[in-house]
N, C-alpha and C. Protein backbone atom coordinates (compact mmCIF):
# COMPACT_ATOMS: atom_id res chain seq x y z
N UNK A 1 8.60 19.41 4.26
CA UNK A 1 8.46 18.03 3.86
C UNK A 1 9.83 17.53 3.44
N UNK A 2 10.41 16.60 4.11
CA UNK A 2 11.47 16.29 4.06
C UNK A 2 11.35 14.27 2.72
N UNK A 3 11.35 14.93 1.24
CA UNK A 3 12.02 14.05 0.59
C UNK A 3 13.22 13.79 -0.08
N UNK A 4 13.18 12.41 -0.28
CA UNK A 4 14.69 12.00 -0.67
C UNK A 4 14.52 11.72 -2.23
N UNK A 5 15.14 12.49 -3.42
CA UNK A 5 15.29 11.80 -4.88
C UNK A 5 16.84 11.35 -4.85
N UNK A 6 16.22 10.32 -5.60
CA UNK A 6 17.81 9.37 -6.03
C UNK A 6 17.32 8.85 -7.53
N UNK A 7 18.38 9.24 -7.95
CA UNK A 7 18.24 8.99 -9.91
C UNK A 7 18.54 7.34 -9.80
N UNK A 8 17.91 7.00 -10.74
CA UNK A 8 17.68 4.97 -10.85
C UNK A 8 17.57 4.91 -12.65
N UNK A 9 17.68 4.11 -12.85
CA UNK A 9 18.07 3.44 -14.19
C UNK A 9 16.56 3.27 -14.40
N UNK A 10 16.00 3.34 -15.62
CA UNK A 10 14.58 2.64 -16.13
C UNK A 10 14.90 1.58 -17.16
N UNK A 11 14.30 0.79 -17.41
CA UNK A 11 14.62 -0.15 -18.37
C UNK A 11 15.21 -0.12 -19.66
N UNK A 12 14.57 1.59 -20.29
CA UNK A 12 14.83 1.95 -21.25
C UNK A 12 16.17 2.39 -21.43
N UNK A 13 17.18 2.24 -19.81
CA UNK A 13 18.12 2.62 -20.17
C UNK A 13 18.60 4.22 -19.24
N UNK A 14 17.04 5.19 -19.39
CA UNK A 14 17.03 6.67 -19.21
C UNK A 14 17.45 6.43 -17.64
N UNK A 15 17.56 7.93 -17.29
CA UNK A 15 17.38 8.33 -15.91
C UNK A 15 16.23 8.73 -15.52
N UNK A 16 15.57 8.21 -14.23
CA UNK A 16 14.56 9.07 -13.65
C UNK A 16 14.62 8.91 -12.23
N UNK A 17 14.07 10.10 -11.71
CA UNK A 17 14.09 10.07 -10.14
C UNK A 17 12.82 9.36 -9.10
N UNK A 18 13.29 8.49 -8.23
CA UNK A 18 12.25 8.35 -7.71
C UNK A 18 12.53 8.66 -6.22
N UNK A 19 11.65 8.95 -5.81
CA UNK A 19 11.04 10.19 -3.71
C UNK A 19 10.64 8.81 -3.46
N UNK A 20 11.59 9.09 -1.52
CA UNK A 20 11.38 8.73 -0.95
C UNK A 20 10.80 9.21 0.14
N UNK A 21 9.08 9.06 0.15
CA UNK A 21 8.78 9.54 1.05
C UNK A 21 9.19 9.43 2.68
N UNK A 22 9.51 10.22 3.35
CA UNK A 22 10.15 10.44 4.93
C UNK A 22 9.00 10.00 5.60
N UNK A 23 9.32 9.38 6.76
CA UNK A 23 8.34 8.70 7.80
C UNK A 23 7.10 9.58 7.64
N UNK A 24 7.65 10.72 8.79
CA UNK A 24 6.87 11.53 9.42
C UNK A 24 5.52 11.97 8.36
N UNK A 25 5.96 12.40 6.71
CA UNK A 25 4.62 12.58 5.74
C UNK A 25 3.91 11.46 5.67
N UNK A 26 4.54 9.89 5.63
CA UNK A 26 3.80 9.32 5.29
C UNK A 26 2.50 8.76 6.65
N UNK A 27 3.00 9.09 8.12
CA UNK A 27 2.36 8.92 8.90
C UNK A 27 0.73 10.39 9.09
N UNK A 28 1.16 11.52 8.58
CA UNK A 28 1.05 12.44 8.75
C UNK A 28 -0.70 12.06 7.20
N UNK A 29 0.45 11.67 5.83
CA UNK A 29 -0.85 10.80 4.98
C UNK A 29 -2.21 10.23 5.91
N UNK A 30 -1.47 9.05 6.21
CA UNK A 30 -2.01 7.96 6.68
C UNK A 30 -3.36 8.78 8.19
N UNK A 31 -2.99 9.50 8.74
CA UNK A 31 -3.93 10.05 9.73
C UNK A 31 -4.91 10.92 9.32
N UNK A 32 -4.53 11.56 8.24
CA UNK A 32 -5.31 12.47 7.48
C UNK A 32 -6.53 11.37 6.85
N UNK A 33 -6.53 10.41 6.55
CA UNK A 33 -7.50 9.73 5.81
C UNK A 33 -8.35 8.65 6.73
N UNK A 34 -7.90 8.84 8.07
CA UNK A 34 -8.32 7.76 9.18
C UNK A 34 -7.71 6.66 8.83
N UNK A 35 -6.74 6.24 8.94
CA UNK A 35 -6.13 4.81 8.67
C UNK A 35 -5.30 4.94 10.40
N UNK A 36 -6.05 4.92 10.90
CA UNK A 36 -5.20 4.70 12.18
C UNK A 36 -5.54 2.74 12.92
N UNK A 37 -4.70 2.62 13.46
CA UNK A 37 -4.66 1.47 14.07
C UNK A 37 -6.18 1.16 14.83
N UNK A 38 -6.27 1.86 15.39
CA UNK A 38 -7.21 2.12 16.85
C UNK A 38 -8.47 1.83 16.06
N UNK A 39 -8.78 1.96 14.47
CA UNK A 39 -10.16 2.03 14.19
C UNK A 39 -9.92 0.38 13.72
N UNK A 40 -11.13 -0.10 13.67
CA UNK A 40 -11.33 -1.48 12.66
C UNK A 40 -11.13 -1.13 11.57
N UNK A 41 -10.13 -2.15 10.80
CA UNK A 41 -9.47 -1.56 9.42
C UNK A 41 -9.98 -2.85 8.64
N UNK A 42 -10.44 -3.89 9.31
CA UNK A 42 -10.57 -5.60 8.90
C UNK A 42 -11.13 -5.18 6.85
N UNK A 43 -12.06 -3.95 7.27
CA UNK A 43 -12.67 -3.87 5.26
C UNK A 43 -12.61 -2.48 4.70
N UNK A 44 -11.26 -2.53 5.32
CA UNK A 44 -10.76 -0.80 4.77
C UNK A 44 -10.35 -1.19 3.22
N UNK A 45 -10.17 -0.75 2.37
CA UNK A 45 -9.55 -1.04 1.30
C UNK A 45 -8.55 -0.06 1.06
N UNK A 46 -7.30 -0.18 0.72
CA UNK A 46 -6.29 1.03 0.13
C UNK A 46 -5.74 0.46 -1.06
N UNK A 47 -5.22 1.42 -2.14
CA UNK A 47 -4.49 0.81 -2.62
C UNK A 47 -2.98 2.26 -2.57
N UNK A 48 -1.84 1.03 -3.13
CA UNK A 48 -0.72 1.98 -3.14
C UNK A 48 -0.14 2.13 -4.66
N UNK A 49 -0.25 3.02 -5.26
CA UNK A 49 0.04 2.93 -6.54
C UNK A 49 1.49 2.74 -7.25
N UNK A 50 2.32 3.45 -6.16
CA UNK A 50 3.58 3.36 -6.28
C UNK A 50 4.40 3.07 -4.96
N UNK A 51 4.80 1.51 -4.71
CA UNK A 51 5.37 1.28 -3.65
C UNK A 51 6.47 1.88 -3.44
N UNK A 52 7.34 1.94 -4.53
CA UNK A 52 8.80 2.22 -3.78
C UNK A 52 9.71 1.49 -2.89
N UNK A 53 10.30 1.97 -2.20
CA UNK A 53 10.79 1.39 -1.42
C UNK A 53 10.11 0.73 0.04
N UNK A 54 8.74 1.29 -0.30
CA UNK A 54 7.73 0.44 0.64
C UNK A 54 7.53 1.68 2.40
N UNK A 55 8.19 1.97 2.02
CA UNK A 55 7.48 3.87 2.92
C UNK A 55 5.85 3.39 3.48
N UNK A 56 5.11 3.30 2.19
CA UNK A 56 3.76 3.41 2.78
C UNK A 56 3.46 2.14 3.25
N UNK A 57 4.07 1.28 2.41
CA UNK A 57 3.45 -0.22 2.49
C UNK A 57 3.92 -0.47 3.60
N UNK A 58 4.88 -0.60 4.15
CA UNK A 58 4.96 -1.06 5.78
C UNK A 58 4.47 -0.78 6.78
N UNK A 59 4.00 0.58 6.59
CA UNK A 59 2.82 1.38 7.95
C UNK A 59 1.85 0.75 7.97
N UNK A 60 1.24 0.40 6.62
CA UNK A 60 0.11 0.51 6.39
C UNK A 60 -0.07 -1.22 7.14
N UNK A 61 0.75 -1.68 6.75
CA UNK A 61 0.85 -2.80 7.02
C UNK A 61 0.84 -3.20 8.68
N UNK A 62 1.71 -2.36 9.32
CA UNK A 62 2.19 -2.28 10.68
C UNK A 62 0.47 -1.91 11.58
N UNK A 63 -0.22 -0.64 10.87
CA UNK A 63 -1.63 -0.63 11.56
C UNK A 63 -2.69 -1.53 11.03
N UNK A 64 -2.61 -2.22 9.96
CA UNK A 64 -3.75 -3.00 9.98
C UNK A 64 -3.04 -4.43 11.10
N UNK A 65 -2.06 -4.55 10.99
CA UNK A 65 -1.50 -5.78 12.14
C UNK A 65 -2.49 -5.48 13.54
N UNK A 66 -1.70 -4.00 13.73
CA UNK A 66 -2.38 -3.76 15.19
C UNK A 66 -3.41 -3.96 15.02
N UNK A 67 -4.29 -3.35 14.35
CA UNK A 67 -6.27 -3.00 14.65
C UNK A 67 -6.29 -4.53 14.69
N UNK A 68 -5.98 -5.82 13.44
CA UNK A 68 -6.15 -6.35 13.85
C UNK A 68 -6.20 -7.56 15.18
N UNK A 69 -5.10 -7.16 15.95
CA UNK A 69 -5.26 -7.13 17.49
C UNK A 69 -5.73 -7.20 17.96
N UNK A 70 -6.26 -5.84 17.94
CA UNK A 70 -7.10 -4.88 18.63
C UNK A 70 -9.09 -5.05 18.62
N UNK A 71 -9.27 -5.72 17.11
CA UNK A 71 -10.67 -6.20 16.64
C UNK A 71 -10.46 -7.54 16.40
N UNK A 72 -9.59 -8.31 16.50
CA UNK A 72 -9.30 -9.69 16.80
C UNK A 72 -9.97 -10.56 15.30
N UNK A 73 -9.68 -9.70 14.43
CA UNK A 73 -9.98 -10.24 12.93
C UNK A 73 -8.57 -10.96 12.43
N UNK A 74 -9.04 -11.58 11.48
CA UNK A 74 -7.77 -12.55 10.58
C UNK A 74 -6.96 -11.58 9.72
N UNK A 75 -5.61 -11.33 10.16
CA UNK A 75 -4.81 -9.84 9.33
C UNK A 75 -4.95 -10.43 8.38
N UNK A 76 -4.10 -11.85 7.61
CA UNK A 76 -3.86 -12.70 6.33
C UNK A 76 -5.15 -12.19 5.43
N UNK A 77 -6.02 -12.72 6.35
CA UNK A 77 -7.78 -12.41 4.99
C UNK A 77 -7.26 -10.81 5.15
N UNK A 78 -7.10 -10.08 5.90
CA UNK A 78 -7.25 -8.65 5.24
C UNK A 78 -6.65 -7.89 4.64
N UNK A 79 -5.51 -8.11 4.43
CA UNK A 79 -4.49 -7.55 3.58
C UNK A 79 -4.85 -8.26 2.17
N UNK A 80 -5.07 -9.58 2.45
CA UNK A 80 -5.27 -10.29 0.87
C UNK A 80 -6.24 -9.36 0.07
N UNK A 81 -7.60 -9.16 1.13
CA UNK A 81 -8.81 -8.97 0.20
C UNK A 81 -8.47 -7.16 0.17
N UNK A 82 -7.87 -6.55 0.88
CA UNK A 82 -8.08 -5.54 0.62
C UNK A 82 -6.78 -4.23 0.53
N UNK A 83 -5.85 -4.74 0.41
CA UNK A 83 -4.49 -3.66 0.54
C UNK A 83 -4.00 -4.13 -1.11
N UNK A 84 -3.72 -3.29 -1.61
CA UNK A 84 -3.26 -3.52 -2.96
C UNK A 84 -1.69 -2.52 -2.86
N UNK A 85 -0.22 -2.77 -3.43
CA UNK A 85 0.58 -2.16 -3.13
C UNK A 85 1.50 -2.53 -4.87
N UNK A 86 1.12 -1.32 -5.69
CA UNK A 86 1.45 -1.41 -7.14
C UNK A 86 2.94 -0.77 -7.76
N UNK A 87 4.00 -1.58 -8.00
CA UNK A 87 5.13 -0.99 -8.95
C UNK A 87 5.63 -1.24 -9.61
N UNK A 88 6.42 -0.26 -10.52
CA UNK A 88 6.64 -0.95 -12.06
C UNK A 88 7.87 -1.21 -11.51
N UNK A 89 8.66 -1.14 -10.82
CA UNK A 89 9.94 -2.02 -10.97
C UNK A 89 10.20 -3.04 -10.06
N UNK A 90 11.11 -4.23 -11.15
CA UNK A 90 10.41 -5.27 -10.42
C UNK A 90 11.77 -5.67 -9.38
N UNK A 91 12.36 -4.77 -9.59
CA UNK A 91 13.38 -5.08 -7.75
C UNK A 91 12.74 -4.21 -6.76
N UNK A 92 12.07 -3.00 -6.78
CA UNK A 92 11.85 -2.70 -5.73
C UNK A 92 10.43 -3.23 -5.37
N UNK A 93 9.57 -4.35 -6.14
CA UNK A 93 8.51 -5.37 -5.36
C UNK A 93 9.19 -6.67 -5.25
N UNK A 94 10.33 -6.83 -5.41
CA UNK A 94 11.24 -8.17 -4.86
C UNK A 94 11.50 -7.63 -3.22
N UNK A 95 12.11 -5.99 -3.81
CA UNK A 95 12.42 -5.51 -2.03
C UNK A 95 11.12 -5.46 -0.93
N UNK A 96 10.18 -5.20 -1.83
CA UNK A 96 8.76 -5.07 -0.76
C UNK A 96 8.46 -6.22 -0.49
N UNK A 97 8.66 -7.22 -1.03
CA UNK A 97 8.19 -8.28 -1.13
C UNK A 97 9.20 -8.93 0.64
N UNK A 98 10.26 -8.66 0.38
CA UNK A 98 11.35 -9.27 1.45
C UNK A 98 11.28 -8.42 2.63
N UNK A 99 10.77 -6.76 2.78
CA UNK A 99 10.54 -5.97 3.64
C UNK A 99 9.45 -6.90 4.72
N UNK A 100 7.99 -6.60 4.11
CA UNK A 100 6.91 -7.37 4.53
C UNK A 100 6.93 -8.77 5.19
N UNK A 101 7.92 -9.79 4.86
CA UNK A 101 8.21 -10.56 5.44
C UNK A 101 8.86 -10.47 6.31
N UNK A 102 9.82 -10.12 6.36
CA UNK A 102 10.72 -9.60 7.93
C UNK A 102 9.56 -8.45 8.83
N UNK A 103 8.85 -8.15 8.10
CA UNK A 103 7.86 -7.76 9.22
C UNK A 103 7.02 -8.64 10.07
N UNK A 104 6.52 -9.98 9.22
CA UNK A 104 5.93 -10.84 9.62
C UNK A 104 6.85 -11.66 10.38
N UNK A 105 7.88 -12.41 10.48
CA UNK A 105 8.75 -12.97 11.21
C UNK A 105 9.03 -11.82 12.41
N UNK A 106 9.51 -10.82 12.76
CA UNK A 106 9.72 -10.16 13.78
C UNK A 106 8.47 -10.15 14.60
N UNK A 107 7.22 -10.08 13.89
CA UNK A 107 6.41 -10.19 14.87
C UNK A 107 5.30 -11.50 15.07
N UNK A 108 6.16 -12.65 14.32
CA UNK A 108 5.87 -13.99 14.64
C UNK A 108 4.39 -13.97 14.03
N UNK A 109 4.05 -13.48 13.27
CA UNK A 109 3.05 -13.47 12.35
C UNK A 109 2.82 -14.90 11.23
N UNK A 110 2.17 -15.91 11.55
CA UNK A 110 1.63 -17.21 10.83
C UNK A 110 0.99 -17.27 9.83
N UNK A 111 1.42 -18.14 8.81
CA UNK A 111 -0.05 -17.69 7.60
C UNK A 111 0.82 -16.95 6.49
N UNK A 112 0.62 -17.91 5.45
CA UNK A 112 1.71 -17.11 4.30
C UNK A 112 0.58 -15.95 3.38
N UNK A 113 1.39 -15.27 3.14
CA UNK A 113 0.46 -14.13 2.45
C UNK A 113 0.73 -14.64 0.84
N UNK A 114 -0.72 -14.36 0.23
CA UNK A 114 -0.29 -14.88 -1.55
C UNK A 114 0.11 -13.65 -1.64
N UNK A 115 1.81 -13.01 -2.39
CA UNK A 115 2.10 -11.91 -2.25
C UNK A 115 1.83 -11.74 -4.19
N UNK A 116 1.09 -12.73 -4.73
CA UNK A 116 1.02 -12.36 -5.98
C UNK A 116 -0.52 -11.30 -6.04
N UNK A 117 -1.87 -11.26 -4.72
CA UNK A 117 -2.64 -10.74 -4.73
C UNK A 117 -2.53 -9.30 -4.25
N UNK A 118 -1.00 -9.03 -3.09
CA UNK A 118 -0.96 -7.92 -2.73
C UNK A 118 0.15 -6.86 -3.54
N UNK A 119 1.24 -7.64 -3.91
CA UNK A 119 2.45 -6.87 -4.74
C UNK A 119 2.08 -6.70 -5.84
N UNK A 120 1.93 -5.78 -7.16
CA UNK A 120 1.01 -5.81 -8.35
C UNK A 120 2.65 -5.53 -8.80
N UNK A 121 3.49 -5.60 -9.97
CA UNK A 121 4.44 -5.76 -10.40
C UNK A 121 3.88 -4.73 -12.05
N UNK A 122 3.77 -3.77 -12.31
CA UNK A 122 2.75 -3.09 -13.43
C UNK A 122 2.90 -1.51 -13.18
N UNK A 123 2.34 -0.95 -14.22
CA UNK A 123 2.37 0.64 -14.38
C UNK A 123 1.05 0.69 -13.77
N UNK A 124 0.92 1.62 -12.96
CA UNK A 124 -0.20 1.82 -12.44
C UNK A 124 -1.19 2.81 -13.42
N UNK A 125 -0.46 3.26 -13.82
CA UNK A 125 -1.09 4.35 -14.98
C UNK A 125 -1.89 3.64 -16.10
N UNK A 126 -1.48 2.23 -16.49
CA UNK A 126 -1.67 1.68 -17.70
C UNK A 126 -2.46 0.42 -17.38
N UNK A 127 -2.10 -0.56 -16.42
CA UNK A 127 -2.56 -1.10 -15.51
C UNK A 127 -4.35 -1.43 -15.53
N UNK A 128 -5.13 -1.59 -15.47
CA UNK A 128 -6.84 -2.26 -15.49
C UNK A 128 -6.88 -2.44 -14.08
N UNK A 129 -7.76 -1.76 -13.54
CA UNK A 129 -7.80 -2.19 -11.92
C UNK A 129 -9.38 -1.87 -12.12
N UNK A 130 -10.37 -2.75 -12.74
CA UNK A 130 -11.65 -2.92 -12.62
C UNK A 130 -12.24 -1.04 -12.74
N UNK A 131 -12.09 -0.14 -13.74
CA UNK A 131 -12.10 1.42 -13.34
C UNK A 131 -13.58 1.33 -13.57
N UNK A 132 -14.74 2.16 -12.81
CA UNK A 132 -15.40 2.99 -12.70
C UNK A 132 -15.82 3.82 -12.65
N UNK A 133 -16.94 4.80 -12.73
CA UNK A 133 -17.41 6.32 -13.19
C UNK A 133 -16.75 6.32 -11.86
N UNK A 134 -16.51 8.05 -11.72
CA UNK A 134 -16.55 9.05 -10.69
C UNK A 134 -17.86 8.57 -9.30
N UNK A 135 -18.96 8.76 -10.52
CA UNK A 135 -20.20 8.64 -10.05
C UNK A 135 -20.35 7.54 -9.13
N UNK A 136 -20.18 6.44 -9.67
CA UNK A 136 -19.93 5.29 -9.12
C UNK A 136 -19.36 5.16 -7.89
N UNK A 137 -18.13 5.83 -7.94
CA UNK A 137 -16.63 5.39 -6.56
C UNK A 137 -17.51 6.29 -5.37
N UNK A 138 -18.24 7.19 -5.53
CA UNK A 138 -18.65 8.22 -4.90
C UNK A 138 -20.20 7.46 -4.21
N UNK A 139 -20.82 6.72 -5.04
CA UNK A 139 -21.81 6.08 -4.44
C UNK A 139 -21.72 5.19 -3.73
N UNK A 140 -20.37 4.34 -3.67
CA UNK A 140 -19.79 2.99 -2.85
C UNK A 140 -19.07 4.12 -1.39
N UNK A 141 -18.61 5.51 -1.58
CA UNK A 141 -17.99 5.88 -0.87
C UNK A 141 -18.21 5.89 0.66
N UNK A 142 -17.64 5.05 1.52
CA UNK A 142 -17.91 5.27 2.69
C UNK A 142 -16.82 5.40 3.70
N UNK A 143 -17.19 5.02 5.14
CA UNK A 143 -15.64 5.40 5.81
C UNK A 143 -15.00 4.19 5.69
N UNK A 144 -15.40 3.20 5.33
CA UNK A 144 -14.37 1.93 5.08
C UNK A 144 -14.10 1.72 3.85
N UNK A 145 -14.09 2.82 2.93
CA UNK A 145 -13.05 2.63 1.83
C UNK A 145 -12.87 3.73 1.76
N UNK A 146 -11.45 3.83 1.38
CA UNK A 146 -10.55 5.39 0.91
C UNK A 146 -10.72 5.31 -0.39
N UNK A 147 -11.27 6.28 -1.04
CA UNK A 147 -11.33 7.10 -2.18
C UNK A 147 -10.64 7.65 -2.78
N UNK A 148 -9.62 7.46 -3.42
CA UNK A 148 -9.01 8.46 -4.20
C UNK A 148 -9.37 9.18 -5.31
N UNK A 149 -9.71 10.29 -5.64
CA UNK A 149 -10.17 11.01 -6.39
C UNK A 149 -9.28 11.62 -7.34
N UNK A 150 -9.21 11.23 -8.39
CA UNK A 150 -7.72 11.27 -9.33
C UNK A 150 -8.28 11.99 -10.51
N UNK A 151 -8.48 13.52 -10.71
CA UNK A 151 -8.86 13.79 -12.24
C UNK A 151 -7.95 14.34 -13.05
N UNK A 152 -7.93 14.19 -13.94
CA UNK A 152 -7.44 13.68 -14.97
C UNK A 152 -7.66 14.88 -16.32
């Protein structure tokens, strides 16, 4: 597994490292959980807890474009209602923020995205994202939502 750490400043001043995940894992992620293009993704839900430098967020982004293509659904409604892409620092969701758009202009993509519903600017750790039992996530669980199972 080929990652990249690079030490970055935190607010507080400290050092900490943050990974950059390499293509190939994050494609390698992304197939492991069925997020492929080829399936209808229109009410997949993901979320990304830690964008980064946007590694995941642009794939993810790049196959729901296609499927939507491909199932001839509205990408704009689907990323809004259902891709969530969360980080605490707020230049590298300025950078995601400017990535995602040059994705949309290169591929002449119409329709402004509210990037205040998809970029979450927050600790994901600390963060309120509507939480539910175990029990719960497991009873909604189907193949059109990814599950993450996080214990704790």
């Amino acid at each position: 597994m080929n990652l990249v750490v690079e030490n970055t400043k935190r607010k507080n001043g400290r050092n900490h490292g943050v990974v950059f995940t390499n293509l190939t894992v994050v494609n390698y992620i992304l197939d492991e959980v069925n997020y492929f293009s080829t399936r209808n993704l229109k009410n997949v839900r993901i979320l990304e807890p830690a964008s980064g430098n946007g590694s995941f967020a642009i794939e993810i982004i790049k196959r729901l474009y296609q499927s939507s293509l491909i199932f001839s659904f509205n990408f704009i409604e689907a990323i809004e209602n259902n891709v969530r892409f969360v980080e605490l620092e707020t230049n590298s969701c300025k950078n995601l923020i400017f990535k995602i758009n040059q994705f949309l202009k290169s591929n002449k993509i119409d329709g402004a995205i509210d990037f205040n519903k998809i970029v979450i600017n927050t600790d994901f750790l600390t963060h309120y994202f509507y939480a539910v039992s175990y029990t719960h996530l497991r009873a909604h669980e189907t193949v059109l939502d990814l599950v993450c199972r996080l214990l704790l």
